[in-house]
PDB file of N, CA and C in Angstrom:
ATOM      1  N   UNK A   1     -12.979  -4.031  32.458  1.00  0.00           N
ATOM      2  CA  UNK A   1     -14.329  -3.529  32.307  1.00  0.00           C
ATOM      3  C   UNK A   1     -14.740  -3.745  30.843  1.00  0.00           C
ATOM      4  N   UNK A   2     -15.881  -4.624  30.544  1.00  0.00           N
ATOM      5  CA  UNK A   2     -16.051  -4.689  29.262  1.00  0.00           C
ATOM      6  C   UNK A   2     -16.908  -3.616  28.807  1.00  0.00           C
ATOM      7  N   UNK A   3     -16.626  -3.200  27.407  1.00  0.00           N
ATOM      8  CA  UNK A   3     -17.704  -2.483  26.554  1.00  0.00           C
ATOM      9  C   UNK A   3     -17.438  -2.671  25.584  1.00  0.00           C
ATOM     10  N   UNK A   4     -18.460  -2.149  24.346  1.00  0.00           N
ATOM     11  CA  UNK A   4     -18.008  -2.336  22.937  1.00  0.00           C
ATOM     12  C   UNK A   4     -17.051  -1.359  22.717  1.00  0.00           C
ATOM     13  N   UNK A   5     -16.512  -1.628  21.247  1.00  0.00           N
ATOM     14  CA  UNK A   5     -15.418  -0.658  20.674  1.00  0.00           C
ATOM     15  C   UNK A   5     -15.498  -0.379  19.706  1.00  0.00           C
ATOM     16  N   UNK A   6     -16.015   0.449  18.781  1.00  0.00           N
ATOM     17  CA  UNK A   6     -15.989   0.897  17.294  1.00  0.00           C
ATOM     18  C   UNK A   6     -14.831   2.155  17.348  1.00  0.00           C
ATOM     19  N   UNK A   7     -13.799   1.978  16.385  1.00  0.00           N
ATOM     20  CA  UNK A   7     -12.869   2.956  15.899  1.00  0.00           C
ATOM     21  C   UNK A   7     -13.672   3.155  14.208  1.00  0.00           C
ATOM     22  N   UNK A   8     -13.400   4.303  14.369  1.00  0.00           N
ATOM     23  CA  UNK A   8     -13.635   5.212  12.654  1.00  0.00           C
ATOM     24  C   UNK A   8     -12.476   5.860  11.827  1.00  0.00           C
ATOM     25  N   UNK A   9     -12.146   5.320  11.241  1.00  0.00           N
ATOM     26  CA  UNK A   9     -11.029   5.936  10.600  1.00  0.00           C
ATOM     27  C   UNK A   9     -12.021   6.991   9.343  1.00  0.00           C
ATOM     28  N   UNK A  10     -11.536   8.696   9.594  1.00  0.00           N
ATOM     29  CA  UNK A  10     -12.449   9.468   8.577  1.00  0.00           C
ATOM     30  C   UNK A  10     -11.526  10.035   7.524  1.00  0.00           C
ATOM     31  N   UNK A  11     -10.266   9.223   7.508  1.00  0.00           N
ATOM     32  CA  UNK A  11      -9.804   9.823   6.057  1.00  0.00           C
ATOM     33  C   UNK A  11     -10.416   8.883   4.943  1.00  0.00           C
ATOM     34  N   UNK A  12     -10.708  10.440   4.077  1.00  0.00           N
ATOM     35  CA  UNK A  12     -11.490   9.974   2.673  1.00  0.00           C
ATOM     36  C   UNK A  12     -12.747  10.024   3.005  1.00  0.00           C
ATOM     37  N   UNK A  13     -13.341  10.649   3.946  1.00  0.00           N
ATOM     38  CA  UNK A  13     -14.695  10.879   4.087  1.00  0.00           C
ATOM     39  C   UNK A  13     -14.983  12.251   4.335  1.00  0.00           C
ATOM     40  N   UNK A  14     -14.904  13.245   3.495  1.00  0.00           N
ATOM     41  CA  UNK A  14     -15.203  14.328   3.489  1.00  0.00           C
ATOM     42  C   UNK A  14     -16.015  15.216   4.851  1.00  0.00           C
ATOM     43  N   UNK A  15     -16.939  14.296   4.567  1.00  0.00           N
ATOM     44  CA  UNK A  15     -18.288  15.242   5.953  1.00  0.00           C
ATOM     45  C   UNK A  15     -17.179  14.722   7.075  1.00  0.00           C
ATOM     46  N   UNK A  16     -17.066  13.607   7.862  1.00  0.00           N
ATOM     47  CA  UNK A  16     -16.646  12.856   8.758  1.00  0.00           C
ATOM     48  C   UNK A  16     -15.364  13.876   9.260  1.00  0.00           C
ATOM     49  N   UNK A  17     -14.360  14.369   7.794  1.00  0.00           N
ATOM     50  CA  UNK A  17     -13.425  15.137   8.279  1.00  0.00           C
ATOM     51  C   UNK A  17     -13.341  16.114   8.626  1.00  0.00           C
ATOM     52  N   UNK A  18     -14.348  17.185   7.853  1.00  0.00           N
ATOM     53  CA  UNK A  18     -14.721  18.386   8.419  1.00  0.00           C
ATOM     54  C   UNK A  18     -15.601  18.603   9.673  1.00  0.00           C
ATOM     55  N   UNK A  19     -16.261  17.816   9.950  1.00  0.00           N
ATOM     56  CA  UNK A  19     -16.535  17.397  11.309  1.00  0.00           C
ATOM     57  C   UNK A  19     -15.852  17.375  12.627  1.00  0.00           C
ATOM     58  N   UNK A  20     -14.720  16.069  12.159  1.00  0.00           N
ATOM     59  CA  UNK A  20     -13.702  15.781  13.531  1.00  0.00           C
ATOM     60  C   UNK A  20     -12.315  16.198  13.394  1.00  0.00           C
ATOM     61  N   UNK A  21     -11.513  16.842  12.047  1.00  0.00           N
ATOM     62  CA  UNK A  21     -10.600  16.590  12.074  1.00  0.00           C
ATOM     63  C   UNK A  21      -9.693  17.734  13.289  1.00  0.00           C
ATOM     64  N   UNK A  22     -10.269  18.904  13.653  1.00  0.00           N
ATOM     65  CA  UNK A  22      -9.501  19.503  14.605  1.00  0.00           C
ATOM     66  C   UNK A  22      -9.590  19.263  16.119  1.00  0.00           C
ATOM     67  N   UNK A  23     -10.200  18.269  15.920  1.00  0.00           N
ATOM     68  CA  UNK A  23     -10.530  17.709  17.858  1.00  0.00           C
ATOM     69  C   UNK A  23     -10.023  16.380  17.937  1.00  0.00           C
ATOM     70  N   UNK A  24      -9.881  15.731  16.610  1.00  0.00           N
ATOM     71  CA  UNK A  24      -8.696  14.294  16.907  1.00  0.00           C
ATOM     72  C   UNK A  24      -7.851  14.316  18.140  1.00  0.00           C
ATOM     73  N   UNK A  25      -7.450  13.098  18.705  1.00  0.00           N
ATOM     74  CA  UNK A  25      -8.773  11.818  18.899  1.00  0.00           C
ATOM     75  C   UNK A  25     -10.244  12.224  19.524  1.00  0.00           C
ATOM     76  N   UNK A  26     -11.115  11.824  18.781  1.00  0.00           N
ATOM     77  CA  UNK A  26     -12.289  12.226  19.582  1.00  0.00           C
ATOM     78  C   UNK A  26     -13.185  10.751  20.307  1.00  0.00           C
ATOM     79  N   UNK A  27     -13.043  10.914  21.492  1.00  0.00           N
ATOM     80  CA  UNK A  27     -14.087   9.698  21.655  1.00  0.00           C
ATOM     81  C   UNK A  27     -15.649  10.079  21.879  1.00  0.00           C
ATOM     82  N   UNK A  28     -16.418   9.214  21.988  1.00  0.00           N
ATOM     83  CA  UNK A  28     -17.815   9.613  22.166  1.00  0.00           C
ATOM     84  C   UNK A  28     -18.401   8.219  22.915  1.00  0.00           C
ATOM     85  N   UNK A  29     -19.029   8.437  24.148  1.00  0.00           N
ATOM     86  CA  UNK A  29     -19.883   7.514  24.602  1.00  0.00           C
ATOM     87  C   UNK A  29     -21.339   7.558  24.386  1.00  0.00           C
ATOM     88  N   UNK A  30     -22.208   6.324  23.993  1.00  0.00           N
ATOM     89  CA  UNK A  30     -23.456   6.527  23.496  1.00  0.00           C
ATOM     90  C   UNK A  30     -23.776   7.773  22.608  1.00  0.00           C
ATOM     91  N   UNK A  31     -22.584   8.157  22.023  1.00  0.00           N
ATOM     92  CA  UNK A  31     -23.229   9.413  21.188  1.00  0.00           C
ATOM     93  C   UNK A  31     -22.767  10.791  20.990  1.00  0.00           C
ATOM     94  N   UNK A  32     -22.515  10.710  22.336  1.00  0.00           N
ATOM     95  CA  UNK A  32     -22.004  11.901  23.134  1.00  0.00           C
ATOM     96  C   UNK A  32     -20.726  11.927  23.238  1.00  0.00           C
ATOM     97  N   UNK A  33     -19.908  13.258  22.545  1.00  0.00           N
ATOM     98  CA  UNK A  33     -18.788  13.764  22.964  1.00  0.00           C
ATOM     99  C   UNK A  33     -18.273  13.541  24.215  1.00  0.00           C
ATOM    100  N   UNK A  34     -16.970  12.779  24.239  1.00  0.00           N
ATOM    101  CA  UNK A  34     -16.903  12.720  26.100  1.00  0.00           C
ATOM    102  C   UNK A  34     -15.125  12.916  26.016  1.00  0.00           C
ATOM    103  N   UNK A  35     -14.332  13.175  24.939  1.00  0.00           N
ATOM    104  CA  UNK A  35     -13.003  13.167  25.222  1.00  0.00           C
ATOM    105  C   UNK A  35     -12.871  13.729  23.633  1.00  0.00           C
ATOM    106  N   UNK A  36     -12.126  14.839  23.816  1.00  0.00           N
ATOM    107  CA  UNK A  36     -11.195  15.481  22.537  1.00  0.00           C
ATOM    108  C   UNK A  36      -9.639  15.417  22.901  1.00  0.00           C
ATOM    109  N   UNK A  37      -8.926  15.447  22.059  1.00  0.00           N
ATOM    110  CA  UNK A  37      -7.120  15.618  22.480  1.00  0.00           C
ATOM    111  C   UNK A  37      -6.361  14.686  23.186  1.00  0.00           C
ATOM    112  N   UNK A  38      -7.577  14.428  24.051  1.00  0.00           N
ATOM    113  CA  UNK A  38      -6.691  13.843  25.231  1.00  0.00           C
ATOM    114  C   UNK A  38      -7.506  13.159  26.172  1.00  0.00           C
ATOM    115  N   UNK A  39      -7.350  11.572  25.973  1.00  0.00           N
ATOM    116  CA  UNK A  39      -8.414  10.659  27.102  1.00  0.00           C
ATOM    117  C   UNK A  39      -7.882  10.053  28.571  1.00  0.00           C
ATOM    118  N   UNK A  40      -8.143  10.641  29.079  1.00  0.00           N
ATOM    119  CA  UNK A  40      -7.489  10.470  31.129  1.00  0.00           C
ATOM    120  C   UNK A  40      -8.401   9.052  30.849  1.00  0.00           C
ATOM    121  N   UNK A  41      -7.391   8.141  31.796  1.00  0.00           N
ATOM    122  CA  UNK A  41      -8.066   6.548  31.877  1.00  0.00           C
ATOM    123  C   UNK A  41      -8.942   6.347  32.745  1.00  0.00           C
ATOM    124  N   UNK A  42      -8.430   7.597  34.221  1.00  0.00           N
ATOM    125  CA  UNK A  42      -9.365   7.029  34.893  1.00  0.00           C
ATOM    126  C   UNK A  42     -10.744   7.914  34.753  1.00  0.00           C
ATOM    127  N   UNK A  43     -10.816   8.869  33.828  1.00  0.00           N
ATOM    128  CA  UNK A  43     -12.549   9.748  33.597  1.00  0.00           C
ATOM    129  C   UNK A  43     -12.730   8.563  32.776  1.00  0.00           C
ATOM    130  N   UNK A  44     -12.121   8.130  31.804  1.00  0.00           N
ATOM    131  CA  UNK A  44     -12.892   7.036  30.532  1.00  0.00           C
ATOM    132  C   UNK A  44     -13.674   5.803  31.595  1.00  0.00           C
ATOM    133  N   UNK A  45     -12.500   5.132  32.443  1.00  0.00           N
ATOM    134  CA  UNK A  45     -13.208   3.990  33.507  1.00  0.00           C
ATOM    135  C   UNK A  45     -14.783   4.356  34.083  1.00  0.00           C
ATOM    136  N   UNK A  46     -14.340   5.647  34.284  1.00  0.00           N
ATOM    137  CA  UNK A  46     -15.835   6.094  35.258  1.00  0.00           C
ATOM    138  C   UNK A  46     -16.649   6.498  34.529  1.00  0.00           C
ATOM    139  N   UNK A  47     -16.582   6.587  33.233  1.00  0.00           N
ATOM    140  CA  UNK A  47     -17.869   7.624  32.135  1.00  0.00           C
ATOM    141  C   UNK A  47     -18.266   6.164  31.335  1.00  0.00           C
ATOM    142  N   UNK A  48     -17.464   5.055  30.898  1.00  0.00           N
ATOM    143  CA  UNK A  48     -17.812   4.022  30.845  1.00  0.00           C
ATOM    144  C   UNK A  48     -18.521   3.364  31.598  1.00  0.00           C
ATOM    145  N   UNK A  49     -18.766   3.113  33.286  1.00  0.00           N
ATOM    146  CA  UNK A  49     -18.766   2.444  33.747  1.00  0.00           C
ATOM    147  C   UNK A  49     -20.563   3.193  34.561  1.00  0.00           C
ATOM    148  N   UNK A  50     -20.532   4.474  34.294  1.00  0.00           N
ATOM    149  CA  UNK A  50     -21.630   4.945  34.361  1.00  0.00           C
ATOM    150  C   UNK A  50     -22.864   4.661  33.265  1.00  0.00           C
ATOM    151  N   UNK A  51     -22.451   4.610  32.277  1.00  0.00           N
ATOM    152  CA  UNK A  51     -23.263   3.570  31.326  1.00  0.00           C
ATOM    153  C   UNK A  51     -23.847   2.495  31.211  1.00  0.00           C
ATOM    154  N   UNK A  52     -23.486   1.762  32.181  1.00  0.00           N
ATOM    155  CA  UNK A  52     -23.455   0.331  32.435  1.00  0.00           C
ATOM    156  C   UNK A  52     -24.825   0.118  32.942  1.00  0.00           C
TER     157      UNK A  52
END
């Protein structure tokens, strides 16, 4: 299933860390919070694929 991929690495970015650092890994689709801690493959397939 294609989509884009941007990773953020927020060490050394102050705001960025106080932001995300207690919900690492965080993903976000279009914007939106969609996975903290812990990303199940098959919710990511289907929350991806609802985007589409």
């Amino acid at each position: 299933m294609p989509f884009d991929f941007e990773e953020i690495d927020i060490g050394g970015d102050p705001e960025l860390e106080s932001r995300y650092r207690e919900w690492l890994p965080v993903v976000e689709i279009d914007g939106e919070r969609a996975f903290v801690y812990y990303v199940d493959p098959g919710a990511f397939r289907r929350k991806v694929a609802a985007q589409s």
